[in-house]
PDB file of N, CA and C in Angstrom:
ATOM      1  N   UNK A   1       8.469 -29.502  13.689  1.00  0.00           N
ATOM      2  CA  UNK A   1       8.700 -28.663  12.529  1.00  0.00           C
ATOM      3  C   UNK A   1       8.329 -27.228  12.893  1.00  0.00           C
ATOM      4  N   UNK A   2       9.338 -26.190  12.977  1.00  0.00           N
ATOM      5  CA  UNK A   2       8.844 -25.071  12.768  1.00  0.00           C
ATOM      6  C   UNK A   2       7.676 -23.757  11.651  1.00  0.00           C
ATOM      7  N   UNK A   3       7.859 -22.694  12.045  1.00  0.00           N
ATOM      8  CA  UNK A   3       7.487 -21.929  10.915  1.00  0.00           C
ATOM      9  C   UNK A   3       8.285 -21.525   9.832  1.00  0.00           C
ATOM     10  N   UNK A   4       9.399 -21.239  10.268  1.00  0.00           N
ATOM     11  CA  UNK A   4      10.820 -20.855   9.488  1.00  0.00           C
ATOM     12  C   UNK A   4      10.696 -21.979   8.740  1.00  0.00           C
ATOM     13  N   UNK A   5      10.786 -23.795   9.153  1.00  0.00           N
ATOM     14  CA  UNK A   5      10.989 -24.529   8.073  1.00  0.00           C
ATOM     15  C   UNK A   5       9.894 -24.297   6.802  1.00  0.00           C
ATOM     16  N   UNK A   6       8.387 -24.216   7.565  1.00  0.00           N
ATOM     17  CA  UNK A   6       7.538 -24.382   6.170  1.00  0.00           C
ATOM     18  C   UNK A   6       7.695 -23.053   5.132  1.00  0.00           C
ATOM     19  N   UNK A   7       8.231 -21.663   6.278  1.00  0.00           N
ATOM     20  CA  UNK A   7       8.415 -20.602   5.083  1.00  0.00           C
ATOM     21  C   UNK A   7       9.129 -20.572   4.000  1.00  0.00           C
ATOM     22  N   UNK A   8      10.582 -21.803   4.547  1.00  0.00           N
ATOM     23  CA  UNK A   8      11.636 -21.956   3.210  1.00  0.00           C
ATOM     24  C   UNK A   8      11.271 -22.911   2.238  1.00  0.00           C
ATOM     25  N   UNK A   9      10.149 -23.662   2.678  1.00  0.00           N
ATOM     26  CA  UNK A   9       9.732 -24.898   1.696  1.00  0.00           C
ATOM     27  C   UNK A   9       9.069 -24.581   0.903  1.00  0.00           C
ATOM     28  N   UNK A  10       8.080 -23.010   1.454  1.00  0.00           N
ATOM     29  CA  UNK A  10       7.103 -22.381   0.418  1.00  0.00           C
ATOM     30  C   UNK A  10       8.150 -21.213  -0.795  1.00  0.00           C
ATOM     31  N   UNK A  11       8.892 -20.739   0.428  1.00  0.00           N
ATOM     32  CA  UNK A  11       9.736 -19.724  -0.556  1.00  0.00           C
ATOM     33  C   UNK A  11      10.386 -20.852  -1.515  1.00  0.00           C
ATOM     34  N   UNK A  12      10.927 -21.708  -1.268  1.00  0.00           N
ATOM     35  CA  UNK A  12      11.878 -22.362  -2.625  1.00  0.00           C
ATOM     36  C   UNK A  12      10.861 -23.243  -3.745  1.00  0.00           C
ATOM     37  N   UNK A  13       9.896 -23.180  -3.209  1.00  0.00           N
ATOM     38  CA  UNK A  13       8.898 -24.204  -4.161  1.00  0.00           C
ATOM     39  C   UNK A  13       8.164 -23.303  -5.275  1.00  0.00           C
ATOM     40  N   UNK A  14       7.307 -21.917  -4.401  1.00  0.00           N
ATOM     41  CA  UNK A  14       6.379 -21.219  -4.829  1.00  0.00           C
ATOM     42  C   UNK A  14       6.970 -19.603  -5.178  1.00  0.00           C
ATOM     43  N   UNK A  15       8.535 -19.599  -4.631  1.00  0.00           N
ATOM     44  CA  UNK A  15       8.711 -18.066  -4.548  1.00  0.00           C
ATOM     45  C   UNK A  15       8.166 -17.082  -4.297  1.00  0.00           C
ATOM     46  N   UNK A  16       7.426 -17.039  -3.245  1.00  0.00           N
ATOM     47  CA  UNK A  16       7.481 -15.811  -2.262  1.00  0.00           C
ATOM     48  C   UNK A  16       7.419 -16.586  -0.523  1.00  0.00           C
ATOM     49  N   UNK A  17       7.332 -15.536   0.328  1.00  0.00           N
ATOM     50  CA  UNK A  17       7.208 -15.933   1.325  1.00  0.00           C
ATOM     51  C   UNK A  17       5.674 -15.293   2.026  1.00  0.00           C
ATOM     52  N   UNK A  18       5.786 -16.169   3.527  1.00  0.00           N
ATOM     53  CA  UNK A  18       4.235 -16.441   3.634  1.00  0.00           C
ATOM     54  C   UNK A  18       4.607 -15.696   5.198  1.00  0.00           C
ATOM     55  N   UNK A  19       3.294 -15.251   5.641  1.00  0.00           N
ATOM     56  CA  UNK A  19       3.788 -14.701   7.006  1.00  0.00           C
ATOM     57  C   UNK A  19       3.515 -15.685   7.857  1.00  0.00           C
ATOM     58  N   UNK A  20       3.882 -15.771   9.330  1.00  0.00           N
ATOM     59  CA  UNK A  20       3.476 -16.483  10.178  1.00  0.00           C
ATOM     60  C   UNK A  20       1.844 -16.489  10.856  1.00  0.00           C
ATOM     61  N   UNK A  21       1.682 -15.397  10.683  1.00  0.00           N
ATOM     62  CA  UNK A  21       0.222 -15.674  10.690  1.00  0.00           C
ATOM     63  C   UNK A  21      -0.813 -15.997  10.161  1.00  0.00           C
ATOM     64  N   UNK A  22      -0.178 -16.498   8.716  1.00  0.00           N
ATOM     65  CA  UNK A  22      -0.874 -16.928   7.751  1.00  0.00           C
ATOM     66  C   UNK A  22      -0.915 -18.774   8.034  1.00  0.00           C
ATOM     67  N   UNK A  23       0.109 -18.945   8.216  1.00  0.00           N
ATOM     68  CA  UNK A  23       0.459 -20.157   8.662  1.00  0.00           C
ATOM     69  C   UNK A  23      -0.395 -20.678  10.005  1.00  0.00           C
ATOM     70  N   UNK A  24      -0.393 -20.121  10.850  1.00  0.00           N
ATOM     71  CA  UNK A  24      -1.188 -20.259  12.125  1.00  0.00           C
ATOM     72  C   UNK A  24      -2.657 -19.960  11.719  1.00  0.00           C
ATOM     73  N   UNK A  25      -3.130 -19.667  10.939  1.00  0.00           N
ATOM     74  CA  UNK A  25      -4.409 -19.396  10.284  1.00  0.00           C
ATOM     75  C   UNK A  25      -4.832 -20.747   9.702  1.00  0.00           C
ATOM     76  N   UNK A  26      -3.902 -21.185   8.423  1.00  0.00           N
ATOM     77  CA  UNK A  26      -4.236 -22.804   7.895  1.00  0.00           C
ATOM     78  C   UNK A  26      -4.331 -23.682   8.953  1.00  0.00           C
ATOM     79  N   UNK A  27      -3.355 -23.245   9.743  1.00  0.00           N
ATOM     80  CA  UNK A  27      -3.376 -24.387  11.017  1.00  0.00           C
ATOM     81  C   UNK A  27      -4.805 -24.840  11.263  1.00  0.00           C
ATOM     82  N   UNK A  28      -5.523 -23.954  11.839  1.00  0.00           N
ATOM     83  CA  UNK A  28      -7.055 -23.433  12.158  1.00  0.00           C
ATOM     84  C   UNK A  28      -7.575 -24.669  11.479  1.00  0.00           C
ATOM     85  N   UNK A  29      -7.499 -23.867  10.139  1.00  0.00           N
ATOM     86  CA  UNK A  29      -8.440 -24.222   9.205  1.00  0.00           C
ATOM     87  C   UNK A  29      -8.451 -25.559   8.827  1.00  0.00           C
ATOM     88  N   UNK A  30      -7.286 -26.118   8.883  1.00  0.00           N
ATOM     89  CA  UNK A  30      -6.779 -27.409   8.758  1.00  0.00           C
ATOM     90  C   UNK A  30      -7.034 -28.206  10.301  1.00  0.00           C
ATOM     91  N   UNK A  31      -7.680 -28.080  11.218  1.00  0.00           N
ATOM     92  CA  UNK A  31      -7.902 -28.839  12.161  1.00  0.00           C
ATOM     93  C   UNK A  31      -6.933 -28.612  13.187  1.00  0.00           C
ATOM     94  N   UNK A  32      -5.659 -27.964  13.181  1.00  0.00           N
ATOM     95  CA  UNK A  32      -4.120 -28.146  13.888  1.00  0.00           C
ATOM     96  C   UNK A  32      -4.652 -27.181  14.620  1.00  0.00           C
ATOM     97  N   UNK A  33      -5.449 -26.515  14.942  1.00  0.00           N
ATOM     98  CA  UNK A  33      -5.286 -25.378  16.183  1.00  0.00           C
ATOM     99  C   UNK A  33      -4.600 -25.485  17.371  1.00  0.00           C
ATOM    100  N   UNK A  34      -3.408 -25.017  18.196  1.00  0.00           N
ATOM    101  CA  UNK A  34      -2.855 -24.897  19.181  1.00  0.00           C
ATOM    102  C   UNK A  34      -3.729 -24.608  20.385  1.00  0.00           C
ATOM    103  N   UNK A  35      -3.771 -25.287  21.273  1.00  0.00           N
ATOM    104  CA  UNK A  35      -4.428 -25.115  22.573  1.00  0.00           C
ATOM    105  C   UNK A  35      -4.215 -23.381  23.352  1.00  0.00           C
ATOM    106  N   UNK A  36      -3.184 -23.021  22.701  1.00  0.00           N
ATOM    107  CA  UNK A  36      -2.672 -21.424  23.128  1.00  0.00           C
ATOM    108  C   UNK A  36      -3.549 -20.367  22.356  1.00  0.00           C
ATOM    109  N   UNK A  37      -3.967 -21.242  21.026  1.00  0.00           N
ATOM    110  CA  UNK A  37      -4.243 -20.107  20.190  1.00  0.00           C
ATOM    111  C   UNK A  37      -5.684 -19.540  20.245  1.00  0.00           C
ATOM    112  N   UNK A  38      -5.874 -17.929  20.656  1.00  0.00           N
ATOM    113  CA  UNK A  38      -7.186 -18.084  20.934  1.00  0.00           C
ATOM    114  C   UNK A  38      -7.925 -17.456  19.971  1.00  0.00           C
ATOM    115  N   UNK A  39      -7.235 -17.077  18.870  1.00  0.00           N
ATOM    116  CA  UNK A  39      -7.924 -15.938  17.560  1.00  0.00           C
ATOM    117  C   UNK A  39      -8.822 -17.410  16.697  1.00  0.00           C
ATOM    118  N   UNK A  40      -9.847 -16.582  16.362  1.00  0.00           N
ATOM    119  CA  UNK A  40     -10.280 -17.926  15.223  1.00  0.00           C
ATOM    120  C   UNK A  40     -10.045 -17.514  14.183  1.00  0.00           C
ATOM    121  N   UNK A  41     -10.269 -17.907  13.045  1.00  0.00           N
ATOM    122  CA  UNK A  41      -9.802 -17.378  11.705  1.00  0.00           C
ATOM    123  C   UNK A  41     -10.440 -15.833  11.350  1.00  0.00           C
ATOM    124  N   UNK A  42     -11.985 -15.577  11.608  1.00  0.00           N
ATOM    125  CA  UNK A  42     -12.846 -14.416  11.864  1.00  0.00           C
ATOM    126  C   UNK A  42     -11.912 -13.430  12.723  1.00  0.00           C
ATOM    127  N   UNK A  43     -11.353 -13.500  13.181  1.00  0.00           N
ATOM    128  CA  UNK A  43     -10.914 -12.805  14.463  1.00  0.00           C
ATOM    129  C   UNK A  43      -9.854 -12.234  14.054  1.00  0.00           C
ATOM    130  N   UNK A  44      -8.769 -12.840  13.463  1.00  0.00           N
ATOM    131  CA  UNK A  44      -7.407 -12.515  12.737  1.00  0.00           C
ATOM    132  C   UNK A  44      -7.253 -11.350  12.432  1.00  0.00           C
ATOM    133  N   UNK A  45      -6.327 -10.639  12.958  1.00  0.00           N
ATOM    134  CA  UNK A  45      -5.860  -9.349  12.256  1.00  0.00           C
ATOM    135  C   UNK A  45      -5.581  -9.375  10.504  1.00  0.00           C
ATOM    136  N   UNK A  46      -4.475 -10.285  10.439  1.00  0.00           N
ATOM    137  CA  UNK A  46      -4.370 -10.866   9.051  1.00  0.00           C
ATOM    138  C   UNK A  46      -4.377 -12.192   8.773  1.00  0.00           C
ATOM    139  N   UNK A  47      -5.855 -12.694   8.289  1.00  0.00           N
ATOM    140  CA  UNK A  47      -5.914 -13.926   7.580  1.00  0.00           C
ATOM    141  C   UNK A  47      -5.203 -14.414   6.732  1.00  0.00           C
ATOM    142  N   UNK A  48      -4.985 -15.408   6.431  1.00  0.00           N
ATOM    143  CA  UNK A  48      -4.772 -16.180   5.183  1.00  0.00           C
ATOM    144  C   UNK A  48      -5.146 -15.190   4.050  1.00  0.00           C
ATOM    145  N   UNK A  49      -4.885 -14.906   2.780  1.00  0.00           N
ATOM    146  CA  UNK A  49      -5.359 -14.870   1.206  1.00  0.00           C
ATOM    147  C   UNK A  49      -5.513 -16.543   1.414  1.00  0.00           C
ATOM    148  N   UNK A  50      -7.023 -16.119   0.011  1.00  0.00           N
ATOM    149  CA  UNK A  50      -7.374 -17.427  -0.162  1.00  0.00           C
ATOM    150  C   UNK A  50      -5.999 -18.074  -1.150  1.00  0.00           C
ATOM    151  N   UNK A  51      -5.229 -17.051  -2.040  1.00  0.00           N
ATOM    152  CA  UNK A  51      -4.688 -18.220  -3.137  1.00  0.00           C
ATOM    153  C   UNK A  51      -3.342 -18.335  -2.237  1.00  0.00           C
ATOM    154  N   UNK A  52      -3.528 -18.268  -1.219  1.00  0.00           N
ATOM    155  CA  UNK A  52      -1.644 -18.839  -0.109  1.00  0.00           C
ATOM    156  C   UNK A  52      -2.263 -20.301   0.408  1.00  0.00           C
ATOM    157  N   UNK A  53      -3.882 -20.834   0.802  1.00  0.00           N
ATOM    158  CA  UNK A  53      -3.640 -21.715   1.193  1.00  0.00           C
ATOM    159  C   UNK A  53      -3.553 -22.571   0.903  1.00  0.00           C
ATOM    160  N   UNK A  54      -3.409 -23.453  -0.055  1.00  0.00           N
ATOM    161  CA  UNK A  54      -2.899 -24.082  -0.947  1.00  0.00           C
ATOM    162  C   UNK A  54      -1.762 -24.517  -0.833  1.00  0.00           C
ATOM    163  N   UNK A  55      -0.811 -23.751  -1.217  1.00  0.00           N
ATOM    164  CA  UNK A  55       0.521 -23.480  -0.571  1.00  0.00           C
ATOM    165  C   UNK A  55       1.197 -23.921   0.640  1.00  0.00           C
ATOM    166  N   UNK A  56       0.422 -22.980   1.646  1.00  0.00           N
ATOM    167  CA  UNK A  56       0.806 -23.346   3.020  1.00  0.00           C
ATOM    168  C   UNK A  56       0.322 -24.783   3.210  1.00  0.00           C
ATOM    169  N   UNK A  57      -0.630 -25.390   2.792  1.00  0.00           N
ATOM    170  CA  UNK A  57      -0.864 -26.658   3.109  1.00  0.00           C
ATOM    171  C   UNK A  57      -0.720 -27.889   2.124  1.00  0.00           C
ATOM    172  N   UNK A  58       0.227 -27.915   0.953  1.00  0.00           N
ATOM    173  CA  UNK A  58       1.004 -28.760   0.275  1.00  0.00           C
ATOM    174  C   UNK A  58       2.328 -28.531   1.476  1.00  0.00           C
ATOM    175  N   UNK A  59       2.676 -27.220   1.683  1.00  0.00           N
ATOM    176  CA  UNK A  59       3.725 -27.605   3.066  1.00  0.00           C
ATOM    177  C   UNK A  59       3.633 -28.253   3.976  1.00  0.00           C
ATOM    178  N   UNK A  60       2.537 -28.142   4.336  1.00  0.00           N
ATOM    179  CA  UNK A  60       1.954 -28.841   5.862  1.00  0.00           C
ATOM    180  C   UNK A  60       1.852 -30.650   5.357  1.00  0.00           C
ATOM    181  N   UNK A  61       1.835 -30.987   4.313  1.00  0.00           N
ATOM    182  CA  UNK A  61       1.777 -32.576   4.028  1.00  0.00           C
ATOM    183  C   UNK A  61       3.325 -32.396   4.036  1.00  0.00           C
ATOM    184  N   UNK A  62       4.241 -31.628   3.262  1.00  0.00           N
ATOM    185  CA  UNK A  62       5.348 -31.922   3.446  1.00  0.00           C
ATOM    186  C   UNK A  62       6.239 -32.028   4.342  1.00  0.00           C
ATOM    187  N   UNK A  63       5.820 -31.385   5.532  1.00  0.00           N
ATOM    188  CA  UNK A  63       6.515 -31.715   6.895  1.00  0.00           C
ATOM    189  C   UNK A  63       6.059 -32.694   7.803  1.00  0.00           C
ATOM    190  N   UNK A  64       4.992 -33.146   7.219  1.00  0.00           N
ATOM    191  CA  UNK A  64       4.257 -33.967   7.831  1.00  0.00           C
ATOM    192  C   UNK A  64       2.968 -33.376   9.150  1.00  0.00           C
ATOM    193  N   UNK A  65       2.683 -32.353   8.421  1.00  0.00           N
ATOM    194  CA  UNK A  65       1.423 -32.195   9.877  1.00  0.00           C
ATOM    195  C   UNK A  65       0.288 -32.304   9.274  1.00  0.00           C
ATOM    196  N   UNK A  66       0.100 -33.206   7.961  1.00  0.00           N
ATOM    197  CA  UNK A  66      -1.358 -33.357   7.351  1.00  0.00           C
ATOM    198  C   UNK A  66      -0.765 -34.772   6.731  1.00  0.00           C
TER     199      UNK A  66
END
């Protein structure tokens, strides 16, 4: 599953869209960290908002990565 997919699942569900680094942030936070990825959530240029993760991670059950 890409990023593009979970951005259209959030845009058509929640109406707006989410950046990719917001997404790679829940990842984190959600346990999914990429072996590539070396920012921790502290570190992030742009974190997550707290009221997106939610969001991003009702997506993340919906594609199946939770």
């Amino acid at each position: 599953m890409t990023y593009k997919k979970v951005q259209k699942y959030i845009k058509k569900k929640y109406g707006y869209t989410v950046k990719p680094c917001w997404i790679s942030d829940v990842k984190e936070i959600c346990g999914l960290k990429r072996k590539n990825d070396s920012l921790s959530h502290n570190e992030r240029k742009y974190p997550c908002p707290n009221n997106k993760i939610e969001a991003i991670k009702d997506a993340f059950r919906h594609v199946g990565w939770l």
